[in-house]
N, C-alpha and C. Protein backbone atom coordinates (compact mmCIF):
# COMPACT_ATOMS: atom_id res chain seq x y z
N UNK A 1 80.84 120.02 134.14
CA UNK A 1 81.02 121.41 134.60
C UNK A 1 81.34 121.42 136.09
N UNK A 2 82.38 122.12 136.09
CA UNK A 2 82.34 122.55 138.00
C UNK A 2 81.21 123.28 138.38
N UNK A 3 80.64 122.89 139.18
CA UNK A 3 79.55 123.71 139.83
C UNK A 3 80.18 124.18 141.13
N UNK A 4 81.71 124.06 141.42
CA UNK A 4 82.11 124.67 143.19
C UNK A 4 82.63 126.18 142.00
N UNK A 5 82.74 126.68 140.76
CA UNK A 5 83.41 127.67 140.13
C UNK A 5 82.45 128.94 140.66
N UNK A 6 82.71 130.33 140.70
CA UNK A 6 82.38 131.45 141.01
C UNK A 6 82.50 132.42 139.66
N UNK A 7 81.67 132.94 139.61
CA UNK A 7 81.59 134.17 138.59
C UNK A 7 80.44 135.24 139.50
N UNK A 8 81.07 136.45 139.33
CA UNK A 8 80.40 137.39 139.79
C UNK A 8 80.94 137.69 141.10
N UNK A 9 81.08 136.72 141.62
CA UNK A 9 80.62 136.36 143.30
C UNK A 9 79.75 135.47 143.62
N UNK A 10 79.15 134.63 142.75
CA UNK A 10 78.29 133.29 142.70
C UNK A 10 78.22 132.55 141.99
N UNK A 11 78.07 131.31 142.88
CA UNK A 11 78.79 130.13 142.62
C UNK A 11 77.63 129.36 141.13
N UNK A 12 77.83 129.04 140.27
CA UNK A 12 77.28 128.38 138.62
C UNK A 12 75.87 127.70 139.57
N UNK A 13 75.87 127.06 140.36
CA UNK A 13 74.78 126.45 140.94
C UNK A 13 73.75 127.47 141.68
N UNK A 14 74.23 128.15 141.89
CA UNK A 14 72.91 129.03 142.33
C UNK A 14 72.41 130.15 141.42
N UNK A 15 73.78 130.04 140.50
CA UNK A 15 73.52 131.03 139.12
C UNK A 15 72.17 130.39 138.42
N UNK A 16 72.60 128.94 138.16
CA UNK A 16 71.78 128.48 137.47
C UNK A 16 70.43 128.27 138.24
N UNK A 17 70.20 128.05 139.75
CA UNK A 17 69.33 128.61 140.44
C UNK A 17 68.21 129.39 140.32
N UNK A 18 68.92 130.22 140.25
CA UNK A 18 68.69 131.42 139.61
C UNK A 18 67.68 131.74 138.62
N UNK A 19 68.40 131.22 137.96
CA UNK A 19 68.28 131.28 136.63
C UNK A 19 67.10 130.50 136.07
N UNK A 20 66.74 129.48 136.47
CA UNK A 20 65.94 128.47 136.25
C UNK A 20 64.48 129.18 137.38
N UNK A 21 64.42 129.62 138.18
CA UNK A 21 63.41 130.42 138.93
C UNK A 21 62.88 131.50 138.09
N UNK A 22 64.01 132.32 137.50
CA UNK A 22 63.17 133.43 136.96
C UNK A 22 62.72 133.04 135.18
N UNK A 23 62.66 131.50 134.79
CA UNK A 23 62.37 131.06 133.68
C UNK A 23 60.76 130.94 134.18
N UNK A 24 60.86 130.15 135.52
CA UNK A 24 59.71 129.24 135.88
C UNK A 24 58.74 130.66 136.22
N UNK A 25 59.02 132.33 136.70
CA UNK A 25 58.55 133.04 137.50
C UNK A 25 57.74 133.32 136.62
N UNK A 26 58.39 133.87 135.21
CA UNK A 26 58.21 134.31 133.97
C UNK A 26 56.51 133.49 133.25
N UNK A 27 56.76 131.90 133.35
CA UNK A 27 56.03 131.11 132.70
C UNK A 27 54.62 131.33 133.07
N UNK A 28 54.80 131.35 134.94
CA UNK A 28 53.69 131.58 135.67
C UNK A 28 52.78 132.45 135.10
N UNK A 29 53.31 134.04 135.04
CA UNK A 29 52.96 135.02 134.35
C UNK A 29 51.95 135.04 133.27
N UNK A 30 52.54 134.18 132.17
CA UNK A 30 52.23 134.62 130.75
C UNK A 30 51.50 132.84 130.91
N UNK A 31 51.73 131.92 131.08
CA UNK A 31 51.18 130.62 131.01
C UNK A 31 49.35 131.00 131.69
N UNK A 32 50.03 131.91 133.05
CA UNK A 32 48.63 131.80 134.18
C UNK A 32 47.96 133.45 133.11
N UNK A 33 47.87 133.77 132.13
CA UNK A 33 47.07 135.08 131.65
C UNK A 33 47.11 134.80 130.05
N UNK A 34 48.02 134.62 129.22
CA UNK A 34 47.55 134.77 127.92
C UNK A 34 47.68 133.41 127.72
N UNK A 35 48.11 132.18 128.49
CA UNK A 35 48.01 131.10 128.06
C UNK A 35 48.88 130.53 127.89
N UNK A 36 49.13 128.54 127.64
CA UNK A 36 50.25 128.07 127.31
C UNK A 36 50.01 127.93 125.91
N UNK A 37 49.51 127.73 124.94
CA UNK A 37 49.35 127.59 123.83
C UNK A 37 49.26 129.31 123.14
N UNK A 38 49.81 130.32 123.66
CA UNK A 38 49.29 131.57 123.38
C UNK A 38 50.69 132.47 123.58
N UNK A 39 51.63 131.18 124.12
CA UNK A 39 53.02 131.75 124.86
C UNK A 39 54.14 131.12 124.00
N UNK A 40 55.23 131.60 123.62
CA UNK A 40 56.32 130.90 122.78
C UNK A 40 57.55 131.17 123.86
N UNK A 41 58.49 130.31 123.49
CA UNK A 41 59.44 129.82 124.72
C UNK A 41 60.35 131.61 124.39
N UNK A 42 60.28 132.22 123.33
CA UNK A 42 60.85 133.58 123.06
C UNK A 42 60.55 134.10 123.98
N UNK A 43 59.00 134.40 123.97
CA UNK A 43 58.09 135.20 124.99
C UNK A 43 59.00 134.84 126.37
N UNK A 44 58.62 133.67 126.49
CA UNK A 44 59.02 133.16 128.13
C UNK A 44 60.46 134.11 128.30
N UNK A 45 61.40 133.89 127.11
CA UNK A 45 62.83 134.57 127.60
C UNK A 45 62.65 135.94 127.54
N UNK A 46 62.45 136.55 126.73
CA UNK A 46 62.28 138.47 127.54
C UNK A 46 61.39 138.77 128.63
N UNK A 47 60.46 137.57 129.11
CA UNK A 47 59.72 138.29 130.26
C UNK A 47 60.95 137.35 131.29
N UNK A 48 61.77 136.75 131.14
CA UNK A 48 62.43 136.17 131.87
C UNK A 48 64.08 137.09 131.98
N UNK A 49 63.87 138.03 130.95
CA UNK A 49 65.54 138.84 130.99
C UNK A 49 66.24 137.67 130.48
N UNK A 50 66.37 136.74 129.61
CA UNK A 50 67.35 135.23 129.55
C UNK A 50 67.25 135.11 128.32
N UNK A 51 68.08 134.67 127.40
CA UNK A 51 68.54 134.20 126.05
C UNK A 51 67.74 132.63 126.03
N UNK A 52 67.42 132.64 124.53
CA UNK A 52 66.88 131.21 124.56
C UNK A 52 68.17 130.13 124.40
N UNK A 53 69.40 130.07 124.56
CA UNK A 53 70.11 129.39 124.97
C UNK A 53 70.23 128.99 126.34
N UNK A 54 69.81 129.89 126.83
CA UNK A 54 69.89 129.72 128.45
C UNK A 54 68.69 128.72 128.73
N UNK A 55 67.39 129.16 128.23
CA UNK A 55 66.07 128.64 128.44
C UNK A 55 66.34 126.80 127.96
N UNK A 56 67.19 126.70 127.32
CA UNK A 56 67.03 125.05 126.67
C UNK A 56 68.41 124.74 127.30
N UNK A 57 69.02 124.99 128.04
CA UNK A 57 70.12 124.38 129.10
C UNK A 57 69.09 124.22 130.26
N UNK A 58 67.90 124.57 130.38
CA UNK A 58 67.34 124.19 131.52
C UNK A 58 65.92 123.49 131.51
N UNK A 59 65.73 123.93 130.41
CA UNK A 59 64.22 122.81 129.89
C UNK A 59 64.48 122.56 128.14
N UNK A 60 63.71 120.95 128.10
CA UNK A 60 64.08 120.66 127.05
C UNK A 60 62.76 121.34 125.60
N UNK A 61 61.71 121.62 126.47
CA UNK A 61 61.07 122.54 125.51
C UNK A 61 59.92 123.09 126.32
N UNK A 62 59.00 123.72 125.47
CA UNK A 62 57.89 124.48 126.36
C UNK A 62 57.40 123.51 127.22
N UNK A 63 56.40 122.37 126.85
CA UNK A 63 56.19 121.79 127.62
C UNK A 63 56.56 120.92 128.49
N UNK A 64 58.12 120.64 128.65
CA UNK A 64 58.80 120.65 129.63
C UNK A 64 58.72 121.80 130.88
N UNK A 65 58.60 123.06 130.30
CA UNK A 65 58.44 124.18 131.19
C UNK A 65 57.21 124.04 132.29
N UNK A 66 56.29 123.67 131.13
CA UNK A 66 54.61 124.01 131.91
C UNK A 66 54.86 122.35 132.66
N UNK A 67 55.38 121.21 132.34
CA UNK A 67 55.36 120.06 133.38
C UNK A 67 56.17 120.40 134.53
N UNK A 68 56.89 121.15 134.52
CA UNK A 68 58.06 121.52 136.00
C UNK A 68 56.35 122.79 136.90
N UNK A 69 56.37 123.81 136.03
CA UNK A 69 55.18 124.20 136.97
C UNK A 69 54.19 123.43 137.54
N UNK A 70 53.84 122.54 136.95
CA UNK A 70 52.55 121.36 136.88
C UNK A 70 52.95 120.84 138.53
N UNK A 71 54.14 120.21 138.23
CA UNK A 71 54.77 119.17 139.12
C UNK A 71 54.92 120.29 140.62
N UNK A 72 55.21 121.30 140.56
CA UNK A 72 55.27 122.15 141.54
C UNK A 72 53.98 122.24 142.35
N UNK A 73 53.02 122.83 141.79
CA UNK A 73 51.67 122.97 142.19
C UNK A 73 51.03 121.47 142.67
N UNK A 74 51.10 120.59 141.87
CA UNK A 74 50.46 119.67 142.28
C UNK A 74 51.14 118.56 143.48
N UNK A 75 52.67 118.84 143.78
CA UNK A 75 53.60 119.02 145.49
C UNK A 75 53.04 119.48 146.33
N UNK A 76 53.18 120.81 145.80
CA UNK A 76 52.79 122.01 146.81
C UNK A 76 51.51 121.76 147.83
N UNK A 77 50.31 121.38 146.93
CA UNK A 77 49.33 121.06 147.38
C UNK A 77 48.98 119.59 148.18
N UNK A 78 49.56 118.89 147.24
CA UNK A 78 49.58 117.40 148.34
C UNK A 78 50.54 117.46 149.33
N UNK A 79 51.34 118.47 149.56
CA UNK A 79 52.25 118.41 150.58
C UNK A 79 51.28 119.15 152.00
N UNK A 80 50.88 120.32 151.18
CA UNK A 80 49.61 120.93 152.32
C UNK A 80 48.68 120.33 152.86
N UNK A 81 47.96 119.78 151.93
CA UNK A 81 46.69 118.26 152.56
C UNK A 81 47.18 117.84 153.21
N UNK A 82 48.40 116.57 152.66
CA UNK A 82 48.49 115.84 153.94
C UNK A 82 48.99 116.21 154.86
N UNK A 83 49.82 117.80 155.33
CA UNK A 83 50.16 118.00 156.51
C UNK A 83 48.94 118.22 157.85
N UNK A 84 47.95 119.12 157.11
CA UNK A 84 47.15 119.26 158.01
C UNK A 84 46.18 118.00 157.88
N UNK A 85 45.71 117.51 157.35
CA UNK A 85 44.62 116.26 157.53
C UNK A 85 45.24 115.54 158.72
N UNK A 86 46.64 115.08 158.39
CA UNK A 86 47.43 113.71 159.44
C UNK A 86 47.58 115.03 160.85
N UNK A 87 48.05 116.21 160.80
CA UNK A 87 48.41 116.69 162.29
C UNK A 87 46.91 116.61 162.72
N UNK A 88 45.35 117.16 162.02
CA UNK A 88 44.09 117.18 162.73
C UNK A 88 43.78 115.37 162.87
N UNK A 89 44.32 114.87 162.33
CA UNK A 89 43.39 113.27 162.56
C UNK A 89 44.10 112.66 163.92
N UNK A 90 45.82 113.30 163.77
CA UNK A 90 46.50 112.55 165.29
C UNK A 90 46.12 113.55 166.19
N UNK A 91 45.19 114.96 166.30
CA UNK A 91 44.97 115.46 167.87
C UNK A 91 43.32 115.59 167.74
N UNK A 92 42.97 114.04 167.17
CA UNK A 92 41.54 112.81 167.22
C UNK A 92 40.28 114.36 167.01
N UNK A 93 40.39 115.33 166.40
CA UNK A 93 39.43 116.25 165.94
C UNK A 93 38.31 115.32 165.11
N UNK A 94 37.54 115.92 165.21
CA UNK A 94 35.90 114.93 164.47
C UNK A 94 35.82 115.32 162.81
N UNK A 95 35.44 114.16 162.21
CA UNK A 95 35.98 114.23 160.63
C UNK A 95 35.02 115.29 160.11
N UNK A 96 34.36 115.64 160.48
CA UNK A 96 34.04 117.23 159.42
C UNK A 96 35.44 117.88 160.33
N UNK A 97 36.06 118.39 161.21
CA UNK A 97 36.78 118.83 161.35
C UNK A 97 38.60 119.19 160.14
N UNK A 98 38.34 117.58 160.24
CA UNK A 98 39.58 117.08 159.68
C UNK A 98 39.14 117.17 157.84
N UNK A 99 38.05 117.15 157.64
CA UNK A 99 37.71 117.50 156.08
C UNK A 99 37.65 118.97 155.31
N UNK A 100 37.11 119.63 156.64
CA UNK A 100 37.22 121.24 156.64
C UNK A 100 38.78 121.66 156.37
N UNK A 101 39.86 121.06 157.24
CA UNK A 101 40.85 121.71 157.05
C UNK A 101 41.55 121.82 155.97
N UNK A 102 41.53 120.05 155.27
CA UNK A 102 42.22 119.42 154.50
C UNK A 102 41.54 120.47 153.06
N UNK A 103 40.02 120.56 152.80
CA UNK A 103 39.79 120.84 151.59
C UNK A 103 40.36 123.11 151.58
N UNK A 104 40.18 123.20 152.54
CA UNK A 104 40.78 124.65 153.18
C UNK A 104 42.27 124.71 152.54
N UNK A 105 42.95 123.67 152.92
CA UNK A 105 44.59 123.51 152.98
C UNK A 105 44.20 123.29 150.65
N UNK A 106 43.79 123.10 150.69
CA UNK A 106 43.75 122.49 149.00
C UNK A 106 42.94 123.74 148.32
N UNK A 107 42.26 124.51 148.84
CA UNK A 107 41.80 126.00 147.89
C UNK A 107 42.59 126.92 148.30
N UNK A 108 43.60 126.60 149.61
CA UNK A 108 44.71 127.89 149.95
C UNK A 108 45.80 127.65 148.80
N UNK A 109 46.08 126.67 148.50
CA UNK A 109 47.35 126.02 147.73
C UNK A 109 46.85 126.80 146.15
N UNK A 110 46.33 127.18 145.63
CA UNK A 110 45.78 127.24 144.77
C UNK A 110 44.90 128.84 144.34
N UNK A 111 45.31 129.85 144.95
CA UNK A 111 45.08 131.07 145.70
C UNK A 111 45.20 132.15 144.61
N UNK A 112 46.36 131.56 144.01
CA UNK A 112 46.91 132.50 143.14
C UNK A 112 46.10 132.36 141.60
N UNK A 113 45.22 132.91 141.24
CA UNK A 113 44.01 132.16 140.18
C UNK A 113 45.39 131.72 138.79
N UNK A 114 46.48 132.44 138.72
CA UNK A 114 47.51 132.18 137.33
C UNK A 114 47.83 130.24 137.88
N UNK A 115 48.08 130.25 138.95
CA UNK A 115 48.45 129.07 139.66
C UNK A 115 47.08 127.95 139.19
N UNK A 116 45.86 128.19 139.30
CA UNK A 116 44.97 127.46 139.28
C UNK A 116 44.84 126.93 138.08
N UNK A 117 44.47 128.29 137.17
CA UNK A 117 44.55 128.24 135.53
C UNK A 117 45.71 127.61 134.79
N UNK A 118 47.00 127.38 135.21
CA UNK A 118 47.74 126.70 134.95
C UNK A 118 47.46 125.26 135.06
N UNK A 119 47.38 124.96 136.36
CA UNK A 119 46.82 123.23 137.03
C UNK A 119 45.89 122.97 136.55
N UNK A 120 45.14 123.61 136.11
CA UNK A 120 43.56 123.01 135.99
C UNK A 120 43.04 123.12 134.28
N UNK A 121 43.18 123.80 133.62
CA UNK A 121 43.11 124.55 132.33
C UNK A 121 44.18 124.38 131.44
N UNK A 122 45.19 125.22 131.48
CA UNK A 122 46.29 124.76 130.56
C UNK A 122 47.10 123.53 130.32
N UNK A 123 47.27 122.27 131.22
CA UNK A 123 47.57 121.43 131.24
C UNK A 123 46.82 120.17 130.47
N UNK A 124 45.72 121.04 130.16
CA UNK A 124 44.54 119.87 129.61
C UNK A 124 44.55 119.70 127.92
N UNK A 125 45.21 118.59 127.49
CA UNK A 125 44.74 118.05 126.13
C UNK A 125 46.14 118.76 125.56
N UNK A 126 47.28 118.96 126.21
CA UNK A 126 48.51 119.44 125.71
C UNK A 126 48.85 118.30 124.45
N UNK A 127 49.35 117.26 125.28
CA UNK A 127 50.10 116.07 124.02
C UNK A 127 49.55 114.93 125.21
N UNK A 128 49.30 113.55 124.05
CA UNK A 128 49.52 112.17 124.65
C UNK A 128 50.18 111.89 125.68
N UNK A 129 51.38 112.39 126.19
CA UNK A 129 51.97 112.03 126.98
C UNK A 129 51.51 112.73 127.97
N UNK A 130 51.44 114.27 128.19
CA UNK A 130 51.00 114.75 129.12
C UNK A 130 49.59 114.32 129.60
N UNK A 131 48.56 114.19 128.87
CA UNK A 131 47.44 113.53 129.36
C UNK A 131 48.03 112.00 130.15
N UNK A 132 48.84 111.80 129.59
CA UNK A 132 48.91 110.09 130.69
C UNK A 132 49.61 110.43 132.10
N UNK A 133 50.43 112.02 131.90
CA UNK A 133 51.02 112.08 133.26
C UNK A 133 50.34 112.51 133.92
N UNK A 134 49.19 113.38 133.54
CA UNK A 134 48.17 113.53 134.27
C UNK A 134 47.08 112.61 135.01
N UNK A 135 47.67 112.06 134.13
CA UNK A 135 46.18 110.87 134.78
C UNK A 135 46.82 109.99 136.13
N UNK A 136 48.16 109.67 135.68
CA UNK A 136 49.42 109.40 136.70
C UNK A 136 49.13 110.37 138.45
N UNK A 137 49.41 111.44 138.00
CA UNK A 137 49.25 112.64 138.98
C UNK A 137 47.90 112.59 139.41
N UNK A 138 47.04 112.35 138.82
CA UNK A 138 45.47 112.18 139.85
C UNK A 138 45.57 110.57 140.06
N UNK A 139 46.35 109.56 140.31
CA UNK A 139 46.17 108.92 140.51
C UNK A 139 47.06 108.90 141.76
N UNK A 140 48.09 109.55 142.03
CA UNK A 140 48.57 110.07 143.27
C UNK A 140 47.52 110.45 144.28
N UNK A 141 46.99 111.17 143.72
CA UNK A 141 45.78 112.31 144.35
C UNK A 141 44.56 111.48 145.51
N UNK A 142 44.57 110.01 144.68
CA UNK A 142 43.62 109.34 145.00
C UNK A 142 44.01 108.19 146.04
N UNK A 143 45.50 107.76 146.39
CA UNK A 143 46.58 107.27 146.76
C UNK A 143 46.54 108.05 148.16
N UNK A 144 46.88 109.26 147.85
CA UNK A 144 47.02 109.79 149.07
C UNK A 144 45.68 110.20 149.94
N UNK A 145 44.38 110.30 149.68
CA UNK A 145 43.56 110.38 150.14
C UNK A 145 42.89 109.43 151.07
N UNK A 146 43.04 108.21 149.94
CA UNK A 146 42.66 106.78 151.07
C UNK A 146 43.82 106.27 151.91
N UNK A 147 45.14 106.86 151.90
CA UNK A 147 46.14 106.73 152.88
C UNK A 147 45.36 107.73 154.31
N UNK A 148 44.79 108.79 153.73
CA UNK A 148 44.67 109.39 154.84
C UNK A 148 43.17 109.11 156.13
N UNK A 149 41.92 108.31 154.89
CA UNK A 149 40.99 107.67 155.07
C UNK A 149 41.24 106.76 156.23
N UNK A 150 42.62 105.83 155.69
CA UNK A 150 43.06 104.61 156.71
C UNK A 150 43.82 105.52 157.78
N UNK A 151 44.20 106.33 158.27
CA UNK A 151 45.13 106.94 159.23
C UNK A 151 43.90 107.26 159.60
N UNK A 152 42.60 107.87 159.50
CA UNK A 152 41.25 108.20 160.22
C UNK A 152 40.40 107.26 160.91
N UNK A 153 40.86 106.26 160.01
CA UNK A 153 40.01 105.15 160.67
C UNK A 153 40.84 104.75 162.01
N UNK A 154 42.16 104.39 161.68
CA UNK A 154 43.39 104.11 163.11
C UNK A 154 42.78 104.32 164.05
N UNK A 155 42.35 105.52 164.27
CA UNK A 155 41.78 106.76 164.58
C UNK A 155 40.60 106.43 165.71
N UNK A 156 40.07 105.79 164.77
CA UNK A 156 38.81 105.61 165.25
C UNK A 156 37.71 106.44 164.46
N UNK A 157 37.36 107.16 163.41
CA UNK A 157 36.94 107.96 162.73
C UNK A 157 36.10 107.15 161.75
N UNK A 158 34.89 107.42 161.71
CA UNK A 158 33.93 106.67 161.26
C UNK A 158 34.19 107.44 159.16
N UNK A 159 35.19 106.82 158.35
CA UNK A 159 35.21 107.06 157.14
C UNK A 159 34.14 106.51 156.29
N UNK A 160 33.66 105.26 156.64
CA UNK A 160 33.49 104.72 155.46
C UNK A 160 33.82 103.80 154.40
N UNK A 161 33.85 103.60 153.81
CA UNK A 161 33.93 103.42 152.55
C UNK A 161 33.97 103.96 150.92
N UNK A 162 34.78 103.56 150.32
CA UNK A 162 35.07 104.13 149.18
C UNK A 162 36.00 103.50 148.02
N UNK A 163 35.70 103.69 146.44
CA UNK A 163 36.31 102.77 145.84
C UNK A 163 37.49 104.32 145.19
N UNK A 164 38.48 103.75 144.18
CA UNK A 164 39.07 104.48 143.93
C UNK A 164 38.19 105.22 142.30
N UNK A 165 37.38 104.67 141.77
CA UNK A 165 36.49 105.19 140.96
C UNK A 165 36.02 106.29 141.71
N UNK A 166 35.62 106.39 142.76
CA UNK A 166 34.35 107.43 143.27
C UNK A 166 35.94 108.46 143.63
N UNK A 167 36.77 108.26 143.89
CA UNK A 167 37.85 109.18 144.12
C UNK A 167 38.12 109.89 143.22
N UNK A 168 38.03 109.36 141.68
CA UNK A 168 38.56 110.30 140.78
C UNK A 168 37.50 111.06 140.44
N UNK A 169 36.15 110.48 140.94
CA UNK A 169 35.01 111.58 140.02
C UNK A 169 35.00 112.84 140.97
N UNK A 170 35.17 112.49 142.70
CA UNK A 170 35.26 113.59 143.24
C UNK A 170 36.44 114.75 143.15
N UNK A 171 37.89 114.16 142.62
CA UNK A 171 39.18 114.64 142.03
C UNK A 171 38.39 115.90 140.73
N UNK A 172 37.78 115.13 140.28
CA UNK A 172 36.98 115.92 139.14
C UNK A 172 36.51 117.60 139.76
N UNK A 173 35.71 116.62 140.47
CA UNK A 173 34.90 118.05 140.72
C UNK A 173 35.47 119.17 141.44
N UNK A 174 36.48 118.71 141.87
CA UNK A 174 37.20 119.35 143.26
C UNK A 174 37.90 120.36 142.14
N UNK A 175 38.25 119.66 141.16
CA UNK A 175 39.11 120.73 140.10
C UNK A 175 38.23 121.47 138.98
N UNK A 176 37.35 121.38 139.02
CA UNK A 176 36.60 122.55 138.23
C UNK A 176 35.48 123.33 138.83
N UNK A 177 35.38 123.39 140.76
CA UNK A 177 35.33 124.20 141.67
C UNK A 177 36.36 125.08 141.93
N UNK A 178 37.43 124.68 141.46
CA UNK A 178 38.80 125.58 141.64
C UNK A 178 38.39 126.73 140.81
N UNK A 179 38.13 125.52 139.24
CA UNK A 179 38.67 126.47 138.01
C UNK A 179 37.26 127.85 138.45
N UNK A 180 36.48 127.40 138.29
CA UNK A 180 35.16 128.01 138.90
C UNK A 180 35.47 129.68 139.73
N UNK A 181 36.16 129.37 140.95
CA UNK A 181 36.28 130.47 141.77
C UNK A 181 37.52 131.10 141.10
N UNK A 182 38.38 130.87 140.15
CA UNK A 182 39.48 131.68 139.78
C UNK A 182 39.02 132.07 138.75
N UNK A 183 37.57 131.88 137.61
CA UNK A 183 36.67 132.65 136.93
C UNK A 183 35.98 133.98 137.82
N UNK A 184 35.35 133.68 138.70
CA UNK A 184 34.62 134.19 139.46
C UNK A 184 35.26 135.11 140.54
N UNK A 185 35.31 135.94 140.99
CA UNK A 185 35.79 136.57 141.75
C UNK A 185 34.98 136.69 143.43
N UNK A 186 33.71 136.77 143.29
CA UNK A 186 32.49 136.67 144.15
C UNK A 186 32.63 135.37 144.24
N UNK A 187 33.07 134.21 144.43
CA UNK A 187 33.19 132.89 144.92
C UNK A 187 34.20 133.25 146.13
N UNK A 188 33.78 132.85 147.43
CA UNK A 188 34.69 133.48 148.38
C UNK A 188 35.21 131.26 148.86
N UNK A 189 36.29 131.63 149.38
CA UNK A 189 36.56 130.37 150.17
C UNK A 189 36.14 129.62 150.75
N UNK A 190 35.38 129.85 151.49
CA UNK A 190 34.46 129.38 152.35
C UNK A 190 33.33 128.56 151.63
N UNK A 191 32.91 129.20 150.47
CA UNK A 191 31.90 128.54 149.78
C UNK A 191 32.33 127.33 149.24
N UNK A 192 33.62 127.46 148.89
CA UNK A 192 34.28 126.48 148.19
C UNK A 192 34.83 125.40 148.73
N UNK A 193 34.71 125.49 150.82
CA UNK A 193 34.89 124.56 151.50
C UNK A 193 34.03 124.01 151.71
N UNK A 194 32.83 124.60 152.13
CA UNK A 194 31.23 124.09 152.49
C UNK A 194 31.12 123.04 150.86
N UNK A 195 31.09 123.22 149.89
CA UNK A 195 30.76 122.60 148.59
C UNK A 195 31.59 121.41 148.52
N UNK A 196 32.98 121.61 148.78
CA UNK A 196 33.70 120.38 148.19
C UNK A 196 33.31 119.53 149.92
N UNK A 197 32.94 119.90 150.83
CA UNK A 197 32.88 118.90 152.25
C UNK A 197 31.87 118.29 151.87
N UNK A 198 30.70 119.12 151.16
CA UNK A 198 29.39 118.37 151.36
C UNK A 198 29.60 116.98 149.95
N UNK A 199 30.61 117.32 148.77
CA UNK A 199 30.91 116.47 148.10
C UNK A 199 31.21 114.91 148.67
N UNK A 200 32.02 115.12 149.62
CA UNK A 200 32.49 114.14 150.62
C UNK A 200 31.67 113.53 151.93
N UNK A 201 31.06 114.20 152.61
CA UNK A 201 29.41 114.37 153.60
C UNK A 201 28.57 115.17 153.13
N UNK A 202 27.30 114.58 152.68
CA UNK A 202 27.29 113.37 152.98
C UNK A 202 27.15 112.31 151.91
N UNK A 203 28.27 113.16 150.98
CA UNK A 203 28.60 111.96 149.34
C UNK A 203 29.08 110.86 149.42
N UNK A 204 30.67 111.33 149.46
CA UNK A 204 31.49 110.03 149.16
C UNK A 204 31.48 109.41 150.28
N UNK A 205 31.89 110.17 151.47
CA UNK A 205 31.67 109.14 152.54
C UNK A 205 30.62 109.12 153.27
N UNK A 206 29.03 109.19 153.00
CA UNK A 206 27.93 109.16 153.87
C UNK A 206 28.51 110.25 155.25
């Protein structure tokens, strides 16, 4: 296909742009409230305005859909951690400092409770495969944490120690404190920073 071609006044690539945003906007919706197992790729296309021809030129089935959201959120958020953890660890702030921000930067990412309930809830016990990409994806999770452990220590920052076992049990908990406050409404942020820090001080890392 040419993608430099124009219809409308816009160009097939941003059509499809487009197009593929208000599939994904749609999913959010109905994935993050009546559910992914509760949602049919039909559904997805009238809350999306889009033909299910359109919907399978851009995903190869539902759960293709809910892995492109998956993969978004769980970016989104490791992109936020590690920005602020590495900018507070290089202007040498003291590691409750730098733990405050990071777990702050990881319940902001996650704000939107459809967003949470998606990541945390609907993704769980889909198919075989998705459980292994999941496990894949928290194994990122745990990758990037002790990357950021060793950039603290550089540092001079008294971390610790830690194995990658004790990473995933705290990965655990960190995600059904999420699911927790997007049940709860009276769970304010703050609580949810104080809880997951003290997980880490004086848990995982003394």
């Amino acid at each position: 296909m040419n993608t430099s071609r124009v219809y409308g006044g816009q160009a097939v690539t941003d059509r499809r742009r487009e197009r593929r945003e208000r599939f994904l906007a749609a999913a959010v919706e109905l994935f993050g409230t009546t559910g992914y197992t509760g949602t049919s790729v039909p559904q997805v296309c009238r809350a999306a305005g889009l033909s299910t021809r359109q919907f399978y030129q851009e995903f190869s089935d539902r759960e293709d859909l809910l892995r492109t959201l998956y993969d978004q959120n769980q970016d989104r958020a490791m992109s936020a951690v590690a920005t602020v953890v590495l900018e507070r660890i290089a202007t040498d702030d003291d590691l409750d400092t730098v733990l405050d921000a990071g777990v702050r930067a990881f319940v902001e990412a996650f704000d939107d409770p459809r967003q949470a309930r998606i990541a945390f809830v609907e993704v769980v016990g889909v198919s075989p495969a998705f459980e292994e990409y999941r496990h894949s994806r928290r194994a990122r999770w745990g990758e990037l944490l002790q990357t950021a452990l060793q950039a603290g220590a550089e540092r001079g920052l008294d971390v610790g120690t830690s194995t990658p076992l004790q990473w995933t049990a705290y990965i655990g908990a960190v995600n059904s404190v999420i699911v927790e406050r997007s049940l709860d409404p009276t769970i304010g942020p703050e609580q949810i920073v104080s809880t997951m820090r003290t997980l880490l001080r004086p848990g995982l890392l003394g």
